[in-house]
N, C-alpha and C. Protein backbone atom coordinates (compact mmCIF):
# COMPACT_ATOMS: atom_id res chain seq x y z
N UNK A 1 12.95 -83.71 9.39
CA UNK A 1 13.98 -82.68 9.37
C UNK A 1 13.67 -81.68 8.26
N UNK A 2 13.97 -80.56 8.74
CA UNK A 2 13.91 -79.50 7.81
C UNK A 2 14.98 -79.66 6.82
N UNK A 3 14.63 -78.78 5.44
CA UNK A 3 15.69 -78.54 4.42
C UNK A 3 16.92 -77.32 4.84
N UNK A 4 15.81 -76.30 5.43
CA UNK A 4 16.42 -75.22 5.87
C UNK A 4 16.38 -75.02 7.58
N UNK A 5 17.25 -75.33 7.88
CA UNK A 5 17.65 -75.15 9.14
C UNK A 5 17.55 -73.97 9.89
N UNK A 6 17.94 -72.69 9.33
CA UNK A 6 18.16 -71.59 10.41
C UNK A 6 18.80 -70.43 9.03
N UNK A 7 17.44 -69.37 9.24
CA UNK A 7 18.23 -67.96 8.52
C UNK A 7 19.48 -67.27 9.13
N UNK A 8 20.30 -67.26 7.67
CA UNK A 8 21.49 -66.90 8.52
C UNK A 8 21.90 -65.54 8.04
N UNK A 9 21.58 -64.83 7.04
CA UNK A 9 21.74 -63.37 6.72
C UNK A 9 20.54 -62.96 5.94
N UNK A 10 20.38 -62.27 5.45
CA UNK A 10 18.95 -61.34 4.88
C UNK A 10 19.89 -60.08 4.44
N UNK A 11 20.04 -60.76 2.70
CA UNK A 11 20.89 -59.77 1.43
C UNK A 11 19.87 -58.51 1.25
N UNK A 12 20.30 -57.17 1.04
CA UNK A 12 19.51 -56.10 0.54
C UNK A 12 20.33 -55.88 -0.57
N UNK A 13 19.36 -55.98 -2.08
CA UNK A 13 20.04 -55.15 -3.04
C UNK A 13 20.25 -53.54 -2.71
N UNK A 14 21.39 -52.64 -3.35
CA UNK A 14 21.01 -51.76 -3.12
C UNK A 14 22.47 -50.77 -3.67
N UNK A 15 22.17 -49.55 -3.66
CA UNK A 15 23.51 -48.68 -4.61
C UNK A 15 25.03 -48.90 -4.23
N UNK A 16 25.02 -48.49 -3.17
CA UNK A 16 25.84 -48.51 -1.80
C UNK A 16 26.11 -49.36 -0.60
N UNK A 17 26.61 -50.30 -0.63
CA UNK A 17 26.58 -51.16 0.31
C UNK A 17 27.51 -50.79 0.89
N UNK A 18 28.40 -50.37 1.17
CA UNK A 18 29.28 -49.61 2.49
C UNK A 18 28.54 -48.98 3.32
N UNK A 19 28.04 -47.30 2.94
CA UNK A 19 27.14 -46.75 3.09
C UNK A 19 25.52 -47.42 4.13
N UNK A 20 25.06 -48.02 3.34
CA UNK A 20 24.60 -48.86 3.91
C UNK A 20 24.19 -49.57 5.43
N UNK A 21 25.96 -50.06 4.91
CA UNK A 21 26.03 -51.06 6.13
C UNK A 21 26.39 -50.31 7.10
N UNK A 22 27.09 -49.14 6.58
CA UNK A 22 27.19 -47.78 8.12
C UNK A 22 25.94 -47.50 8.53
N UNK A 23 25.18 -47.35 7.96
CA UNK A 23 24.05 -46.74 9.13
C UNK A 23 23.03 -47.76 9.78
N UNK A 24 23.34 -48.99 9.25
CA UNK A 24 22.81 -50.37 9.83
C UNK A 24 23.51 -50.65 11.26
N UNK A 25 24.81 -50.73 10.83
CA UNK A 25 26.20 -50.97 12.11
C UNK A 25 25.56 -49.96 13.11
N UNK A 26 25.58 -48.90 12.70
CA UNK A 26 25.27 -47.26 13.58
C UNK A 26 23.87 -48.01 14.48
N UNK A 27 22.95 -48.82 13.80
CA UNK A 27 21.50 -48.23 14.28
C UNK A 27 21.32 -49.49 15.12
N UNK A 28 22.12 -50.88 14.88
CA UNK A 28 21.82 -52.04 15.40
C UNK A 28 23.35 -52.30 16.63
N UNK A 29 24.30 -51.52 16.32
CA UNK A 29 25.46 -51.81 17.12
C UNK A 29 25.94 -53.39 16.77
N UNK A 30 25.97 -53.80 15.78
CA UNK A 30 26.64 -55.06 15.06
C UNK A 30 27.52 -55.12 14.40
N UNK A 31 28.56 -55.84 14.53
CA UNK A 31 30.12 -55.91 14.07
C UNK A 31 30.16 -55.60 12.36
N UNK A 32 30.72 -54.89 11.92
CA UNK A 32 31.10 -55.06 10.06
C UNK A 32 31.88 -56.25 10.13
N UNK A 33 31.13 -57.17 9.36
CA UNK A 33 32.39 -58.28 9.27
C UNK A 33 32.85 -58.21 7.59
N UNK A 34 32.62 -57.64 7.15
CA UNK A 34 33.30 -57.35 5.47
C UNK A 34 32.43 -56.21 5.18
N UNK A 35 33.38 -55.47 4.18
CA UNK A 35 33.00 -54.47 2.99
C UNK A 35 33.93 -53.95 2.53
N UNK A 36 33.15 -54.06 0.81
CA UNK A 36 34.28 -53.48 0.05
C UNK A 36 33.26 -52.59 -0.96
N UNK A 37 33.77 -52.01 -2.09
CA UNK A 37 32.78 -51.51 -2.71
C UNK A 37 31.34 -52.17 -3.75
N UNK A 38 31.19 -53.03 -3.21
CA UNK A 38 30.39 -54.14 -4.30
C UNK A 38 29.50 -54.94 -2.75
N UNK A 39 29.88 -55.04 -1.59
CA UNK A 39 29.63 -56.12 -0.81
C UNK A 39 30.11 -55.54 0.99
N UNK A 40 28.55 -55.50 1.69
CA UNK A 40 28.98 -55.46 2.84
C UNK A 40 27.69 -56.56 4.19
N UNK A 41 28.85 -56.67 4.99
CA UNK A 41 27.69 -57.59 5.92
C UNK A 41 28.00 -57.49 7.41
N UNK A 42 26.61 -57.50 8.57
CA UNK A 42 26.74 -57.07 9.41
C UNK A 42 26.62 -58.60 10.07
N UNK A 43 27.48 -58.59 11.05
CA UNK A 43 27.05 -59.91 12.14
C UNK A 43 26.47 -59.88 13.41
N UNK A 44 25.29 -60.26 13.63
CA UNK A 44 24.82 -59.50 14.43
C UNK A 44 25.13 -60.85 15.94
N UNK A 45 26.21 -61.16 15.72
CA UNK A 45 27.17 -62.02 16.87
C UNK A 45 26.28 -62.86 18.47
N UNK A 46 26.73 -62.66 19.24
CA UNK A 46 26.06 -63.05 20.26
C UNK A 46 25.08 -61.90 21.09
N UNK A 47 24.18 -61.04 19.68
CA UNK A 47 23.37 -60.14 20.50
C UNK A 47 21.75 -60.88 20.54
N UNK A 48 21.68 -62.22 20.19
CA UNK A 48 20.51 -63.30 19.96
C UNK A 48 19.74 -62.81 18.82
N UNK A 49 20.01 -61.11 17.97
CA UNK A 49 18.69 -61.21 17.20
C UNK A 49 19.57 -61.34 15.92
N UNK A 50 19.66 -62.80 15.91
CA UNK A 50 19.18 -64.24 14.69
C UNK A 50 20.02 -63.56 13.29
N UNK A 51 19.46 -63.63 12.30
CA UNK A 51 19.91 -63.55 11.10
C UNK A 51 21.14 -62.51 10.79
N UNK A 52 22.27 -61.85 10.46
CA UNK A 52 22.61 -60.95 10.33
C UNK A 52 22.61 -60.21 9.06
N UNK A 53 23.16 -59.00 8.73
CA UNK A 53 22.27 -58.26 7.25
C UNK A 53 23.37 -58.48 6.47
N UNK A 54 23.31 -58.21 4.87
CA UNK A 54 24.60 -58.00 4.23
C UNK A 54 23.63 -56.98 2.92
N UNK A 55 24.84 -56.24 1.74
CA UNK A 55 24.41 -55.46 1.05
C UNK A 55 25.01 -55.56 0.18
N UNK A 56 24.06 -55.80 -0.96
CA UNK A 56 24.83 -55.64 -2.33
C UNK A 56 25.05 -54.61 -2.96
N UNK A 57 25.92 -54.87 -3.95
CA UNK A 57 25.57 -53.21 -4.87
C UNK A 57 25.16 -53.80 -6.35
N UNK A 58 24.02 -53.18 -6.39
CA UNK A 58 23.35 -53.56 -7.86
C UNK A 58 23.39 -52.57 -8.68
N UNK A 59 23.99 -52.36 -10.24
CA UNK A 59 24.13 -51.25 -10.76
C UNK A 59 22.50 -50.74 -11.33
N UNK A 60 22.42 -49.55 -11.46
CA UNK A 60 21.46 -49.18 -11.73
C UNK A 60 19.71 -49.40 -10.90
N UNK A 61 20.21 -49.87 -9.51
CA UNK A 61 19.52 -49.77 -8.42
C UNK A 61 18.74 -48.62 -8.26
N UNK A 62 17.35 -49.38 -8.21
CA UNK A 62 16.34 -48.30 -8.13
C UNK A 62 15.55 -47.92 -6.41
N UNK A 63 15.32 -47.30 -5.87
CA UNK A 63 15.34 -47.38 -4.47
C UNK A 63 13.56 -47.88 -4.18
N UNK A 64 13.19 -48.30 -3.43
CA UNK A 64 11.92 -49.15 -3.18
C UNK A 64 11.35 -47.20 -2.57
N UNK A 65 9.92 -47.38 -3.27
CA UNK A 65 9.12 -46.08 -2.34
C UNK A 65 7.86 -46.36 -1.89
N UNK A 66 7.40 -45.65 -0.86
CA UNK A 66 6.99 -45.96 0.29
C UNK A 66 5.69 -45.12 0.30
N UNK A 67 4.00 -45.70 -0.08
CA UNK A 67 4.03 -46.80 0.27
C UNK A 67 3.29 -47.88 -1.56
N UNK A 68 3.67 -46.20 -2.11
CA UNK A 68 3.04 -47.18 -3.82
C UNK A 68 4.07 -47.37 -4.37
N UNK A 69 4.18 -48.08 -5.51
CA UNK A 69 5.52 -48.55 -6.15
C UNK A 69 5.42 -49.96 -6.15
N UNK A 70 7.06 -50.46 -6.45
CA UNK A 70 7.30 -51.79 -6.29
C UNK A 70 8.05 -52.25 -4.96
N UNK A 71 7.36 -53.22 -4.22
CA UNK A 71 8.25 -53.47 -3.24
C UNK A 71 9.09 -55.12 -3.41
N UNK A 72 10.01 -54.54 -2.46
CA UNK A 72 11.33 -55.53 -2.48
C UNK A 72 10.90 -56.81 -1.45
N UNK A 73 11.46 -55.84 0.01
CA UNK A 73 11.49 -56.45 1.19
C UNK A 73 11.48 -55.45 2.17
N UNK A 74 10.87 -55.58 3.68
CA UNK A 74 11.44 -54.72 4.49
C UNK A 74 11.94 -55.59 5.74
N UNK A 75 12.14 -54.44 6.72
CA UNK A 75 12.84 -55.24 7.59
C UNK A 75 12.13 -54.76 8.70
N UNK A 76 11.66 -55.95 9.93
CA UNK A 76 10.99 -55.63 10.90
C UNK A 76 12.33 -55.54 11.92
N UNK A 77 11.90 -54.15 12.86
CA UNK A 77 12.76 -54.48 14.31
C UNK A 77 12.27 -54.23 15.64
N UNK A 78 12.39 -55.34 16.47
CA UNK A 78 11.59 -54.80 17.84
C UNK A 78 12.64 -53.77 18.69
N UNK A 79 11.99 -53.01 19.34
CA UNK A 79 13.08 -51.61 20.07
C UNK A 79 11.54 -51.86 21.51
N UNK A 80 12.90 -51.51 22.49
CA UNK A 80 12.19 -51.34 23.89
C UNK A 80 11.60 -50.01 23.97
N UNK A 81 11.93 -48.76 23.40
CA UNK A 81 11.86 -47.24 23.69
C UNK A 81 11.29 -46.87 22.17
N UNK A 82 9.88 -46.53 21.33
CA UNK A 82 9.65 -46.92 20.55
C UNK A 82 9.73 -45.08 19.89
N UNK A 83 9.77 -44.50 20.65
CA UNK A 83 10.21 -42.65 20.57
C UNK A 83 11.26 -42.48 20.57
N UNK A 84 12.37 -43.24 21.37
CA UNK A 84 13.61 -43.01 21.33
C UNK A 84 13.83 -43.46 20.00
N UNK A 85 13.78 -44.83 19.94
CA UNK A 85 14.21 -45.33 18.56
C UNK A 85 14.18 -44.21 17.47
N UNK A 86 12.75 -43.70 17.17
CA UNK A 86 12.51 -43.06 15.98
C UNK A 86 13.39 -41.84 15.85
N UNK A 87 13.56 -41.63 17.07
CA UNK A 87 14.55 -40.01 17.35
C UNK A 87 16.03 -40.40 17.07
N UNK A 88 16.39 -41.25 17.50
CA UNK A 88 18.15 -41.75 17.20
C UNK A 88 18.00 -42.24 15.57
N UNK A 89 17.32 -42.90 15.08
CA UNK A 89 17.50 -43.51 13.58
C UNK A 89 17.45 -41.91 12.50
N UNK A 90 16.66 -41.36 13.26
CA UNK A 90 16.37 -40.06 11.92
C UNK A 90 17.22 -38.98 12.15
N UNK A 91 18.16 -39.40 13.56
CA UNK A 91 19.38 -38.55 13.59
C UNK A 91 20.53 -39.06 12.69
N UNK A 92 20.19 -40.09 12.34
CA UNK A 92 21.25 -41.42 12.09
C UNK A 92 21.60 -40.98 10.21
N UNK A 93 20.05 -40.67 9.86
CA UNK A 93 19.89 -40.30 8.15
C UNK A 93 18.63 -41.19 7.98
N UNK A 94 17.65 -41.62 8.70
CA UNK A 94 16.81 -42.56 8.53
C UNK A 94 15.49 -41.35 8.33
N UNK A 95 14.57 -41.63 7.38
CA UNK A 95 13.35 -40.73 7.20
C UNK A 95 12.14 -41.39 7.50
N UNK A 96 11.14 -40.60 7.76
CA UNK A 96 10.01 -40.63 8.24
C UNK A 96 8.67 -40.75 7.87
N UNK A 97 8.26 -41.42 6.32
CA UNK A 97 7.22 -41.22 5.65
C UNK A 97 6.06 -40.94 6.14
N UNK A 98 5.06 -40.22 5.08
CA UNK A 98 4.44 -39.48 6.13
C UNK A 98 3.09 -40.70 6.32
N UNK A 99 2.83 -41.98 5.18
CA UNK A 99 1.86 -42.81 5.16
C UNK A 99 2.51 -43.49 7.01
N UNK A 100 1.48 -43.89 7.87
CA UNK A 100 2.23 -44.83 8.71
C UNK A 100 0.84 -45.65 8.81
N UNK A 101 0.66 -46.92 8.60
CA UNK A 101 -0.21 -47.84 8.53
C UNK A 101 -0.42 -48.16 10.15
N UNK A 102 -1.27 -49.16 10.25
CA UNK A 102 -0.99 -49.88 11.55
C UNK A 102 -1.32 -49.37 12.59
N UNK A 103 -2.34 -47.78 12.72
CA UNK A 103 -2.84 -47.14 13.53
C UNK A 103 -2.16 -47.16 14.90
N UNK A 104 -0.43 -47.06 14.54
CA UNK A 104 0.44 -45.97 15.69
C UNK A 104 1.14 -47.42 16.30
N UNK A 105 0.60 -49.27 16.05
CA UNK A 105 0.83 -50.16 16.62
C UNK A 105 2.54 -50.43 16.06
N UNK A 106 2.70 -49.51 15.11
CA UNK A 106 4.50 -49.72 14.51
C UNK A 106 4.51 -48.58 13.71
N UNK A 107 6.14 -47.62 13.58
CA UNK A 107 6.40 -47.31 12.93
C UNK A 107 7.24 -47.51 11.81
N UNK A 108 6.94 -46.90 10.71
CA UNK A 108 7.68 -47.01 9.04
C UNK A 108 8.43 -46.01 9.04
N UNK A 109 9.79 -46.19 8.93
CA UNK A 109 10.73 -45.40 8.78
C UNK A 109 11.79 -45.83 7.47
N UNK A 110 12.30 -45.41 6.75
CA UNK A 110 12.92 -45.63 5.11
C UNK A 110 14.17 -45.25 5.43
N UNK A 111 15.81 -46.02 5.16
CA UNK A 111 17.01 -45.98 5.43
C UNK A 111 17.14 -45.14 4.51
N UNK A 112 18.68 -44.50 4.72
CA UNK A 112 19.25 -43.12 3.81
C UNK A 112 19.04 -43.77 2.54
N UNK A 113 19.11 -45.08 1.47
CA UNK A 113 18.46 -45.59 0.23
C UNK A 113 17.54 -45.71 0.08
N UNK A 114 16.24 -45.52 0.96
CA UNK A 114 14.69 -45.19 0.75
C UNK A 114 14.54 -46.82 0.98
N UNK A 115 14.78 -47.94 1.56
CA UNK A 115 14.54 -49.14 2.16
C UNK A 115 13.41 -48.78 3.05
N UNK A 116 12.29 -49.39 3.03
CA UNK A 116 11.86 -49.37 4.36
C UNK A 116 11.76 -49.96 5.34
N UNK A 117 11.75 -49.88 6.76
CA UNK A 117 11.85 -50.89 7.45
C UNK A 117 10.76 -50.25 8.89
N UNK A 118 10.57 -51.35 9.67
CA UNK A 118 9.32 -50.93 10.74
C UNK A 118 9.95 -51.23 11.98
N UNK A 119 9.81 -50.24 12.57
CA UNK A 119 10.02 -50.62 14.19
C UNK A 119 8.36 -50.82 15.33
N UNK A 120 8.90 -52.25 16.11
CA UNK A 120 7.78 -52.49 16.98
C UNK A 120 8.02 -52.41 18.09
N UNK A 121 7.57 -51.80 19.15
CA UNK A 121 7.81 -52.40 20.54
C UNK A 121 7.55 -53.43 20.93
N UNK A 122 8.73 -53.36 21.89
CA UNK A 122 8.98 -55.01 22.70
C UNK A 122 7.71 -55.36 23.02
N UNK A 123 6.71 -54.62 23.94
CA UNK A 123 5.92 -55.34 24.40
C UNK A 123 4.80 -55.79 23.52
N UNK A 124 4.70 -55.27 22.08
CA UNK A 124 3.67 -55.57 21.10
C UNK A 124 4.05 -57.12 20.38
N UNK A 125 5.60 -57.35 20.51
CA UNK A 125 6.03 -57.98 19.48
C UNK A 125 5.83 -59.78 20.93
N UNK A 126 5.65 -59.24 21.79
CA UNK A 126 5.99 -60.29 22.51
C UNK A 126 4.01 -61.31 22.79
């Protein structure tokens, strides 16, 4: 038997966790199940993808940059429409760095706090 059974949220430090968790809610369509100004978390319920997010607020939060610096964490997501995706998230407040690794096989896109996170298509990820 395992110690750890099953990831059940994946914390982002970060300035704003309301904020945040709005354009997460916005980009994944997952319930807010709390936020206040210190603490927010998304449940990502019976949509099967697994862990759900939550956000802290750390004072004096420095934002992760993309692609020298110090990194934190990012967040991978598979999307069926891998153009659409990029077009709805950067309508959303999501930016577009101009480094993209991975020769076109995923894109790097950085949340309105400069987080970065990668989108893959379904059929790459499968």
């Amino acid at each position: 038997m395992s110690v750890l059974a099953q990831l059940t949220t994946v914390v982002v430090d970060c300035a704003d966790p309301a904020a945040l968790a709005a354009f997460y809610q916005k980009a994944t369509g997952w319930e807010l199940s709390y936020s206040d100004e210190d603490f927010a978390s998304l449940d990502a319920g019976g949509t099967g993808a697994g862990a759900g997010l939550a956000f802290v607020r750390v004072e004096g939060h420095q934002a992760q940059t993309w692609p020298e610096g110090i990194k934190h964490l990012h967040l991978d997501f598979t999307v069926s429409d891998l153009a659409g995706a990029v077009e709805e998230l950067l309508a959303l407040g999501a930016s577009r760095p101009d480094f993209q690794p991975g020769e076109g096989q995923w894109v790097v896109l950085t949340d309105p706090q400069g987080n970065p996170f990668c989108l893959i298509p379904a059929t790459a990820a499968n």
